[in-house]
PDB file of N, CA and C in Angstrom:
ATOM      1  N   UNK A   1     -89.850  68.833   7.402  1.00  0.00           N
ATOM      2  CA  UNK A   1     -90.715  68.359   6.323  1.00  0.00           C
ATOM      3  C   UNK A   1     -92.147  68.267   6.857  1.00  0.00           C
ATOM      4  N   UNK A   2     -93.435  68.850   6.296  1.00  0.00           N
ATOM      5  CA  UNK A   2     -94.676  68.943   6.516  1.00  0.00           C
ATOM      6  C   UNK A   2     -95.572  67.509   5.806  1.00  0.00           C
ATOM      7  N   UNK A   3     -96.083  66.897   6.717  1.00  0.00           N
ATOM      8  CA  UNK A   3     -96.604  65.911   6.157  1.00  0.00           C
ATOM      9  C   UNK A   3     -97.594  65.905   5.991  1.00  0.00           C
ATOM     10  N   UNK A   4     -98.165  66.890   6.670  1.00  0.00           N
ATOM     11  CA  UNK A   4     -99.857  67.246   7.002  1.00  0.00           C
ATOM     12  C   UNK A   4    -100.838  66.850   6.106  1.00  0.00           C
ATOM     13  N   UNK A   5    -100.135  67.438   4.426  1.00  0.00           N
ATOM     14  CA  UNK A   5    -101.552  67.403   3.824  1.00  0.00           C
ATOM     15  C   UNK A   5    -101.374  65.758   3.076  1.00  0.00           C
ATOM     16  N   UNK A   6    -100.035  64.596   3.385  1.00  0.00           N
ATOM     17  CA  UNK A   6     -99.865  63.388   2.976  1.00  0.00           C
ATOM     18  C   UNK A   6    -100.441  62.425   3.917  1.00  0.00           C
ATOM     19  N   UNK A   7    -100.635  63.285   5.307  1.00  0.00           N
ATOM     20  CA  UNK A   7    -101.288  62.701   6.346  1.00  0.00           C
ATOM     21  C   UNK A   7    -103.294  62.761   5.636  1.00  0.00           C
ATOM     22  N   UNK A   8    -103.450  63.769   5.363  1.00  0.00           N
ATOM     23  CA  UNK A   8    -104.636  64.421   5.496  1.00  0.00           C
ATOM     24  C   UNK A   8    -104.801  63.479   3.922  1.00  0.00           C
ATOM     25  N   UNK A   9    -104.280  63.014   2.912  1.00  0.00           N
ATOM     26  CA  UNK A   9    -104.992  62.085   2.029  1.00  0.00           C
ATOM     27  C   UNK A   9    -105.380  61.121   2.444  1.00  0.00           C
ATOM     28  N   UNK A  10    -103.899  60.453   3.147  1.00  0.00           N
ATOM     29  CA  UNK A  10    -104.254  58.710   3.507  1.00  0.00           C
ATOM     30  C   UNK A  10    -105.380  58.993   4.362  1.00  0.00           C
ATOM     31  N   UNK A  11    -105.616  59.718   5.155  1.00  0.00           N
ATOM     32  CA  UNK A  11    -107.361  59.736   5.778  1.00  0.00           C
ATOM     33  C   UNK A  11    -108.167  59.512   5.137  1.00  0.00           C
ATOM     34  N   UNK A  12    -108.535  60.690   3.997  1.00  0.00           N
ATOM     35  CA  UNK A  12    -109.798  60.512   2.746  1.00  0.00           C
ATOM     36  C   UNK A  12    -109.193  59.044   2.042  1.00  0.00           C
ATOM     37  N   UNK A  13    -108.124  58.891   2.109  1.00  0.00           N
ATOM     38  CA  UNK A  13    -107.671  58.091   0.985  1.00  0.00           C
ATOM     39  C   UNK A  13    -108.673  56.377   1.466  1.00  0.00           C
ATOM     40  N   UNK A  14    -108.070  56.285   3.088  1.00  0.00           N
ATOM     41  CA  UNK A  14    -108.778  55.173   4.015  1.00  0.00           C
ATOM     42  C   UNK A  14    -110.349  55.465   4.379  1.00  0.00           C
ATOM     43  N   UNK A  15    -111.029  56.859   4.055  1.00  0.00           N
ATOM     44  CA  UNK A  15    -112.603  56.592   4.529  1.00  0.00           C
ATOM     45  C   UNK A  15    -112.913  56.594   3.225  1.00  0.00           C
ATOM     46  N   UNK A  16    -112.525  56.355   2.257  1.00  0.00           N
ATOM     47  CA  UNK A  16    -113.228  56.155   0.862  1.00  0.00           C
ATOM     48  C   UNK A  16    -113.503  54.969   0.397  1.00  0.00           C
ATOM     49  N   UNK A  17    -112.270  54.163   1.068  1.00  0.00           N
ATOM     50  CA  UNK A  17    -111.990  52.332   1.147  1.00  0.00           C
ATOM     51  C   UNK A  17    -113.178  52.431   2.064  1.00  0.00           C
ATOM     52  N   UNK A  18    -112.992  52.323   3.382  1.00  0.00           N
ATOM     53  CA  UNK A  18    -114.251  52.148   4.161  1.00  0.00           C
ATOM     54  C   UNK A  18    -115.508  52.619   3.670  1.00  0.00           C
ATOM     55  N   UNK A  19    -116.221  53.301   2.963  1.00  0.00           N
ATOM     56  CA  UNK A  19    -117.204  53.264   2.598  1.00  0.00           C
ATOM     57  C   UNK A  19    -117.604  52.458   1.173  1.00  0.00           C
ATOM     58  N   UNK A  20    -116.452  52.271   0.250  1.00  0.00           N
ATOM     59  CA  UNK A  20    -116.864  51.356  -1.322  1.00  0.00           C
ATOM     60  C   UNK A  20    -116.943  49.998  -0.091  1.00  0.00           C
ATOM     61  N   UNK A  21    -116.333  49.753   0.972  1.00  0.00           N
ATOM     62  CA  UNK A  21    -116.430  48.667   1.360  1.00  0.00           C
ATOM     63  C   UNK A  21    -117.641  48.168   1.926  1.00  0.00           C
ATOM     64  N   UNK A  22    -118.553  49.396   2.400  1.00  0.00           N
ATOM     65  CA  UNK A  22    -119.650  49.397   2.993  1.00  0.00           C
ATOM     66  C   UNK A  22    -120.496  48.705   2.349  1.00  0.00           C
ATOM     67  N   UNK A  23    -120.626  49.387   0.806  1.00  0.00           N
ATOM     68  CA  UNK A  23    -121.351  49.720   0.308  1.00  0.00           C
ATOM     69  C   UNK A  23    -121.121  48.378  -0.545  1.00  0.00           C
ATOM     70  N   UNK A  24    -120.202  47.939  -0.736  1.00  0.00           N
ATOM     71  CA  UNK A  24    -120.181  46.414  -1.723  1.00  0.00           C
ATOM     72  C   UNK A  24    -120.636  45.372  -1.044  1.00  0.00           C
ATOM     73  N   UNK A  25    -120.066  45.213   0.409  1.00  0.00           N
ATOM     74  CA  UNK A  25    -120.714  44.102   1.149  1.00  0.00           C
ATOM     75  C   UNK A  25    -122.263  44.428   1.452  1.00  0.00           C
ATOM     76  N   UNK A  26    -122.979  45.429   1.485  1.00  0.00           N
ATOM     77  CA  UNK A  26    -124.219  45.374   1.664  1.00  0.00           C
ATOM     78  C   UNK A  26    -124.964  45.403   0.775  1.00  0.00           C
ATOM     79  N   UNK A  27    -124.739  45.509  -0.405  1.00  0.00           N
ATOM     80  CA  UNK A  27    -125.338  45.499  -1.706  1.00  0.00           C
ATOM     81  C   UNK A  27    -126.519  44.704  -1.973  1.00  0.00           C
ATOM     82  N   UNK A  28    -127.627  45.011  -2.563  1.00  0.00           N
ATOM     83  CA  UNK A  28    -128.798  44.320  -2.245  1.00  0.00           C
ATOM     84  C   UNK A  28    -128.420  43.124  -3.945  1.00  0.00           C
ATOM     85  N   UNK A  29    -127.665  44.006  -4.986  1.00  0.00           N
ATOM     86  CA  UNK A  29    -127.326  43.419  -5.871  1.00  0.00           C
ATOM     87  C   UNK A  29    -126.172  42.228  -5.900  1.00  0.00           C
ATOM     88  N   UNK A  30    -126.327  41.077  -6.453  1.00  0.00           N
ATOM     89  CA  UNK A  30    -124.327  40.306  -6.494  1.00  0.00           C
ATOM     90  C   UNK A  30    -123.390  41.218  -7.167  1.00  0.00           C
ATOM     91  N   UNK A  31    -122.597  41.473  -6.408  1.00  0.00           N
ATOM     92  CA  UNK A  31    -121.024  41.957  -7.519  1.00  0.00           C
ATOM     93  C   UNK A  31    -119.932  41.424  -7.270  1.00  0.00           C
ATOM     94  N   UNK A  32    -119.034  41.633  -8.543  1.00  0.00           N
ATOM     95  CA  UNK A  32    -118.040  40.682  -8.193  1.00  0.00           C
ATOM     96  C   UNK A  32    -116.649  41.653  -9.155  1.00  0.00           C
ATOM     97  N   UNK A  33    -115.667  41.707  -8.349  1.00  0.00           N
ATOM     98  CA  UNK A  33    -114.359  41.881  -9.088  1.00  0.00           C
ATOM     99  C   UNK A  33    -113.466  40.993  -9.546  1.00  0.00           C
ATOM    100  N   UNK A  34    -113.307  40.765 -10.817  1.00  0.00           N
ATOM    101  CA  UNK A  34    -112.345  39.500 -11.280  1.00  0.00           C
ATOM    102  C   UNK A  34    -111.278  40.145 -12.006  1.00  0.00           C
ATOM    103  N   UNK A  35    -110.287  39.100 -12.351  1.00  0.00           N
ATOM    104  CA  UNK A  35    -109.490  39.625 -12.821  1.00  0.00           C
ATOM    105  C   UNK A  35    -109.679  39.545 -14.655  1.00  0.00           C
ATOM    106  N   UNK A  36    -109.338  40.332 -15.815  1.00  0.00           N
ATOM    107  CA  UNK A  36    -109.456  39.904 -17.087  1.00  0.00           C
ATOM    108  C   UNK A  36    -109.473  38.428 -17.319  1.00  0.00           C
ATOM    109  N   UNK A  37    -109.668  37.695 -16.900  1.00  0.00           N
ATOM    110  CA  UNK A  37    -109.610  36.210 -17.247  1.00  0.00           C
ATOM    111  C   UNK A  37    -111.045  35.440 -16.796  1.00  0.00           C
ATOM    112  N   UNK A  38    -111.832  36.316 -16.074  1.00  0.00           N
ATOM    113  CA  UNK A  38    -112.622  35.775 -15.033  1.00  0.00           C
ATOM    114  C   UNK A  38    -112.520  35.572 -13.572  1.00  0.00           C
ATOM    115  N   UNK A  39    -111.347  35.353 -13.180  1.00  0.00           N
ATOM    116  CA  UNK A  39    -110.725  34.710 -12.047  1.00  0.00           C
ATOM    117  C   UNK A  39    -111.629  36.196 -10.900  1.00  0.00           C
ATOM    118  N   UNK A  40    -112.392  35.103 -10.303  1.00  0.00           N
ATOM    119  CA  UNK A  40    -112.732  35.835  -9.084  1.00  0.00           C
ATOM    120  C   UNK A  40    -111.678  36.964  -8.200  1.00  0.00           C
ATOM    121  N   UNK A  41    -111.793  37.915  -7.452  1.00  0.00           N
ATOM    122  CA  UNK A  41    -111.043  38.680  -6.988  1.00  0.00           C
ATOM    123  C   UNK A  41    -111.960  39.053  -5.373  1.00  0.00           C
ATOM    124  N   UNK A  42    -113.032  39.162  -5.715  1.00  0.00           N
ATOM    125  CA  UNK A  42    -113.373  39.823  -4.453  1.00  0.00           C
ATOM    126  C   UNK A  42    -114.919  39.188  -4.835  1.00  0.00           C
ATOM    127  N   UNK A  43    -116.122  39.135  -4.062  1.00  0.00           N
ATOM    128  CA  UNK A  43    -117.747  39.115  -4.400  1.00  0.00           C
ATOM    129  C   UNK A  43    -118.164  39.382  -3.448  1.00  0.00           C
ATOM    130  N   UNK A  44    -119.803  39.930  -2.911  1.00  0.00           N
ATOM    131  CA  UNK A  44    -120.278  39.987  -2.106  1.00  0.00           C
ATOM    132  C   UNK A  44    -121.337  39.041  -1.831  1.00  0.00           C
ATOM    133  N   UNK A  45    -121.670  39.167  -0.679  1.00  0.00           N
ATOM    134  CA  UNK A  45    -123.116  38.099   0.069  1.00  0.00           C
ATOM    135  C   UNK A  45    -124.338  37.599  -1.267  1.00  0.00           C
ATOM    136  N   UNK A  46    -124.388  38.749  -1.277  1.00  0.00           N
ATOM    137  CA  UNK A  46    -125.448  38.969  -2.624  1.00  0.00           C
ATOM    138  C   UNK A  46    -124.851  37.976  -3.966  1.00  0.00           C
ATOM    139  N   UNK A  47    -123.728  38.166  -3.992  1.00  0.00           N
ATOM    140  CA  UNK A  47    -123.516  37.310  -5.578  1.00  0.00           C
ATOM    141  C   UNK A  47    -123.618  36.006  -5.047  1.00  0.00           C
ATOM    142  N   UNK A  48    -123.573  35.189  -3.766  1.00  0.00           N
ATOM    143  CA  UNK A  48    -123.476  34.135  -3.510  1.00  0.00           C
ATOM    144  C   UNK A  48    -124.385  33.696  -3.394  1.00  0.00           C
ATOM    145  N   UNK A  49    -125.437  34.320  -3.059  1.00  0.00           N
ATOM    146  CA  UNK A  49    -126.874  34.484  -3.161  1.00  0.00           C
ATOM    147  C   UNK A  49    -127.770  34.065  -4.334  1.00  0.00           C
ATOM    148  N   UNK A  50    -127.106  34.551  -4.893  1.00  0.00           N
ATOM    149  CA  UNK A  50    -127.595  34.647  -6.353  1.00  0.00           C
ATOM    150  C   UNK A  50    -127.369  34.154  -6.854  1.00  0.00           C
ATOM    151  N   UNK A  51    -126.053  33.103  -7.268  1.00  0.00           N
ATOM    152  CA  UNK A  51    -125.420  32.116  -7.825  1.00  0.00           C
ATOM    153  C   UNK A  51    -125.819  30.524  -7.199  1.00  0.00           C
ATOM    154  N   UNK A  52    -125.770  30.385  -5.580  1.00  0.00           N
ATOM    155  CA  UNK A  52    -126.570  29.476  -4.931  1.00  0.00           C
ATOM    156  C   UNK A  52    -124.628  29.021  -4.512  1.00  0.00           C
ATOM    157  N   UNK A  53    -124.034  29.391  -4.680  1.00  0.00           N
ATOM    158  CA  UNK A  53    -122.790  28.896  -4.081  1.00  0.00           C
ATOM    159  C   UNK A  53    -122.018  29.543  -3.355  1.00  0.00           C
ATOM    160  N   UNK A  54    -121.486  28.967  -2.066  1.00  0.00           N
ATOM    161  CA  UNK A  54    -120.925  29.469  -0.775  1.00  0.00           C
ATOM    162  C   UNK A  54    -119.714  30.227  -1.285  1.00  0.00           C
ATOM    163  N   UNK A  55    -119.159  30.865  -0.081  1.00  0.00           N
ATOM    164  CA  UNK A  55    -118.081  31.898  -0.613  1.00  0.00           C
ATOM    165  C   UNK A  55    -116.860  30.618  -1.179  1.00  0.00           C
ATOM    166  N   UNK A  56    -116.547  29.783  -0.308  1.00  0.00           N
ATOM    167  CA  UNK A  56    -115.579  28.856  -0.558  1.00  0.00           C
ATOM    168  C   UNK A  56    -115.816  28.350  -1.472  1.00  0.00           C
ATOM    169  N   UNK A  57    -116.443  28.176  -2.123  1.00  0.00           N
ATOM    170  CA  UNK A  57    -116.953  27.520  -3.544  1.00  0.00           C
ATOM    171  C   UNK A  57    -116.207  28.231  -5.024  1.00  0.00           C
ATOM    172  N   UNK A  58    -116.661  29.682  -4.466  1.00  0.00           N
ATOM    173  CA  UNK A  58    -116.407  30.632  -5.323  1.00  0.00           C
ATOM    174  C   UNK A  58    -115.040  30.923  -5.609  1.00  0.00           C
ATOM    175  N   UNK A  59    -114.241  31.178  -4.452  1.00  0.00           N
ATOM    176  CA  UNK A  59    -113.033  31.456  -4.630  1.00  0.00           C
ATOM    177  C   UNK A  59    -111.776  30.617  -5.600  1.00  0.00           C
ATOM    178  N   UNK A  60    -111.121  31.194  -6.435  1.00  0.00           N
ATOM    179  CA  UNK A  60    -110.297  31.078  -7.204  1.00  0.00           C
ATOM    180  C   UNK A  60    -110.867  30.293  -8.590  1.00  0.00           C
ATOM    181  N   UNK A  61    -112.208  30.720  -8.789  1.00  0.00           N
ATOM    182  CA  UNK A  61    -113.212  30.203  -9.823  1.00  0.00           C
ATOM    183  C   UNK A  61    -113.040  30.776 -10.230  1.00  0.00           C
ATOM    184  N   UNK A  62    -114.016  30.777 -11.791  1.00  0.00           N
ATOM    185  CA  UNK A  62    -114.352  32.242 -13.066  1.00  0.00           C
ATOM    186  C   UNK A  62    -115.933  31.803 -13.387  1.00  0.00           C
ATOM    187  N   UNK A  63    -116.057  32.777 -14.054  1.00  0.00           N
ATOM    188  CA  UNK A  63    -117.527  32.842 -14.202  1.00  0.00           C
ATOM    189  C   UNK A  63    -118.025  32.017 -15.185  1.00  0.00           C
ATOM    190  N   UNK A  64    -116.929  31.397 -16.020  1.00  0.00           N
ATOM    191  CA  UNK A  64    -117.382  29.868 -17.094  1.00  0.00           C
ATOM    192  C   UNK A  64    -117.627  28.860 -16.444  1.00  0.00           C
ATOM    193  N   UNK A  65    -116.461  28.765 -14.757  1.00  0.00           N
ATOM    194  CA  UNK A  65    -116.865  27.713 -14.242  1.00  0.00           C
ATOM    195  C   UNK A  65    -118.328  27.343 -13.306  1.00  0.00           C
ATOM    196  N   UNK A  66    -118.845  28.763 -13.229  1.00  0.00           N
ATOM    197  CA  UNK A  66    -120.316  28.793 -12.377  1.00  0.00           C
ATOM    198  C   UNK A  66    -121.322  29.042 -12.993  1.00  0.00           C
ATOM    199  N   UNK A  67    -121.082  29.350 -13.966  1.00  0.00           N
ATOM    200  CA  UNK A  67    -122.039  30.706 -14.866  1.00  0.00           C
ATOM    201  C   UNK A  67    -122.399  29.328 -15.933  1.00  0.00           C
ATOM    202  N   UNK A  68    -123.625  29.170 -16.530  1.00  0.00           N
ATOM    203  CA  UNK A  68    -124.310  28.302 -17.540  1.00  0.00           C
ATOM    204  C   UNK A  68    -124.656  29.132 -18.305  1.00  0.00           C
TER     205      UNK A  68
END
């Protein structure tokens, strides 16, 4: 069995993660992934920034509970 080209995705598959990852944590903008409800999922430096509240703050929040 040839795995080569299942090998050869999970590569692109993992430098594509590594770069959206780059590119979200350095973001000059806040972003944030939540789930349909609000519920925080992921944010970067920048949204914490911008909001004035630490990452621990943020986590397992929504954006009614920070957001005025």
């Amino acid at each position: 069995l040839d795995i080569t080209e299942d090998r050869r995705r999970e590569t692109a598959l993992r430098n594509a993660e590594k770069r959206f990852q780059t590119a979200f944590d350095n973001a000059s903008v806040g972003i944030v992934i939540s789930e349909p409800d609000g519920t925080f999922i992921e944010f970067n430096k920048a949204f914490c920034q911008m909001t004035g509240y630490a990452a621990e703050e943020l986590h397992n929040n929504t954006f009614t509970v920070i957001l005025h």
